[in-house]
Protein backbone atom coordinates (compact mmCIF):
# COMPACT_ATOMS: atom_id res chain seq x y z
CA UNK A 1 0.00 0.00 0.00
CA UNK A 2 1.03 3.44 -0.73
CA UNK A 3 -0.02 7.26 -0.61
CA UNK A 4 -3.15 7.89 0.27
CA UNK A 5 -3.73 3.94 1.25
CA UNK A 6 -1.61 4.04 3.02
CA UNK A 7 -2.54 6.72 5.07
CA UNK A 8 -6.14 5.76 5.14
CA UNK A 9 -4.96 2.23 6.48
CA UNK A 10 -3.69 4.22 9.56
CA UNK A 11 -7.09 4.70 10.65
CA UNK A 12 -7.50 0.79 11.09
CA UNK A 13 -4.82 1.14 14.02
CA UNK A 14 -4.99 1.94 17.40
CA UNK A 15 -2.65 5.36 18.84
CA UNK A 16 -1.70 3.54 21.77
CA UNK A 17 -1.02 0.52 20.26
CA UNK A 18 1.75 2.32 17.77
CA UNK A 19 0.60 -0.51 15.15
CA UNK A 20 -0.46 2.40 13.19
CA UNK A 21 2.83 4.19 12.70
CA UNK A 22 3.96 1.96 9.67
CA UNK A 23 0.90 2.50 7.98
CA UNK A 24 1.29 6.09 8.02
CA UNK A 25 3.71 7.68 5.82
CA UNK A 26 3.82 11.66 7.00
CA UNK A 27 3.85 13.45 9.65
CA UNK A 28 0.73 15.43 8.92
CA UNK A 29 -1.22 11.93 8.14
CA UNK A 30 -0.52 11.04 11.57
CA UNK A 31 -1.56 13.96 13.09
CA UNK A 32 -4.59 13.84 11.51
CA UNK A 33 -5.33 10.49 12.12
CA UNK A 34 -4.99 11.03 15.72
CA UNK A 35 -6.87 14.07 15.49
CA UNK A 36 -10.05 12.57 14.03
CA UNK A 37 -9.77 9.27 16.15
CA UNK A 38 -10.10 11.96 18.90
CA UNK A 39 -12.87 13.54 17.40
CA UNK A 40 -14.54 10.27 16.61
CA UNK A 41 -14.45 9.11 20.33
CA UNK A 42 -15.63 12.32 21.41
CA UNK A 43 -18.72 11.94 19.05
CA UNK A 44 -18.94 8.34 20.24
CA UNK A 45 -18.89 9.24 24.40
CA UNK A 46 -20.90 12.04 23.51
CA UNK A 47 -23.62 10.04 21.71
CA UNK A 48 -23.70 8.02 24.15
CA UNK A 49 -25.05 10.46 26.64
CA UNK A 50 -27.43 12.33 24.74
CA UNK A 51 -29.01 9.70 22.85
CA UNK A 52 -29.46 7.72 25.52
CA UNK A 53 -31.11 10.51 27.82
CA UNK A 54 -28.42 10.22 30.45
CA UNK A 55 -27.73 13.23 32.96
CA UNK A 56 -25.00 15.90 31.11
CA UNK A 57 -22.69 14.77 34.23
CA UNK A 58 -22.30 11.56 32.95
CA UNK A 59 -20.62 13.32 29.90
CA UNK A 60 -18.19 16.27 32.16
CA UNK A 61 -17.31 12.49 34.17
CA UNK A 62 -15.99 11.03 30.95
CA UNK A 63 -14.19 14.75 29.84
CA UNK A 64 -12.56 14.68 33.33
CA UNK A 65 -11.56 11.01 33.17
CA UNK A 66 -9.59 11.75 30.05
CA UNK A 67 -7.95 15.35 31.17
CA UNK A 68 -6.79 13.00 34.37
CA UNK A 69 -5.53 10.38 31.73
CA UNK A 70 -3.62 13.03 29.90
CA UNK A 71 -2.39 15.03 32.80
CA UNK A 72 -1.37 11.84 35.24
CA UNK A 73 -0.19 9.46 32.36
CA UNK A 74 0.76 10.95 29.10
CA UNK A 75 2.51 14.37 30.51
CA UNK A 76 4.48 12.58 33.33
CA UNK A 77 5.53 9.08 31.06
CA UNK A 78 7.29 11.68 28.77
CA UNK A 79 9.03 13.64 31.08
CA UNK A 80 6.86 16.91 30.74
CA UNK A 81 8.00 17.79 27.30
CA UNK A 82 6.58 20.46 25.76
CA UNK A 83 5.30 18.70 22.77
CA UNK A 84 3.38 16.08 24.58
CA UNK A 85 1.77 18.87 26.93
CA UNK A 86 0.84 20.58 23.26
CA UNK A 87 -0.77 16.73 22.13
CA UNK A 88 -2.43 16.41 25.29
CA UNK A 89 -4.22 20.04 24.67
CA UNK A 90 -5.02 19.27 21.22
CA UNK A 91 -6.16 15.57 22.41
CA UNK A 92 -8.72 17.71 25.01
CA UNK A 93 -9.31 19.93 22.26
CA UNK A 94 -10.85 17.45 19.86
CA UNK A 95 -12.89 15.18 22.27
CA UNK A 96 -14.95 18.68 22.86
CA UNK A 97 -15.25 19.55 19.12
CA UNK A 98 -16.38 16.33 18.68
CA UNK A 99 -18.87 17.05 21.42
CA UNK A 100 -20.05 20.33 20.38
CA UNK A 101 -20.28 18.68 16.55
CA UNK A 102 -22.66 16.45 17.58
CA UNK A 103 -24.53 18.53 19.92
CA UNK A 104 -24.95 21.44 17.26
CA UNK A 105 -26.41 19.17 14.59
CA UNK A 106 -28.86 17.72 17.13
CA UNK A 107 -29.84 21.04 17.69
CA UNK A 108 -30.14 22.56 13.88
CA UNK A 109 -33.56 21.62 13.45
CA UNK A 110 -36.07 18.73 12.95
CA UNK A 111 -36.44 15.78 9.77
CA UNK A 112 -37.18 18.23 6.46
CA UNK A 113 -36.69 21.56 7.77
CA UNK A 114 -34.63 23.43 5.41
């Protein structure tokens, strides 16, 4: 596999499992593959809550459980480098997008309305 293939296959990998890095070719494929896996499990936690009716604390629970994950795990295992503290951020950064996706096209409007 090559190119673009290539860097598609990436999403078929786990982050933490690093089994993705040899199907990704560039830097900026990587970073975007861990960007929308992060998005894509914030849509998924996020669903989670809202269509299933459960209270909005259930959701700031998870969002807390995953700032602690970032802030006791990542940052410390890598010796508080910069960069990490910077992946961490954008890690935060694009659970909540994925969030506020979600949450702004449940709110746009009913079946048909245009």
């Amino acid at each position: 596999m090559s190119g673009i293939g290539q860097e598609f296959g990436a999403l078929l990998h786990s982050d933490l499992s690093c089994a993705g890095a040899e199907a990704v070719s560039g830097a900026l494929g990587w970073w975007l593959t861990v960007s929308l896996a992060h998005f894509g499990i914030g849509v998924a936690v996020s669903s989670l809550v809202l269509f299933r009716g459960l209270s909005h604390t259930w959701l700031w629970l998870g969002i807390v459980g995953i700032f602690l994950k970032e802030v006791a795990g990542d940052i410390p295992n890598s010796g508080f480098q910069a960069i990490v503290i910077l992946d961490s951020l954008w890690d935060l950064a694009c659970y909540m997008i994925g969030f506020f996706v979600l949450w702004g096209l449940m709110m746009s409007g009913g079946e048909g309305e245009t």
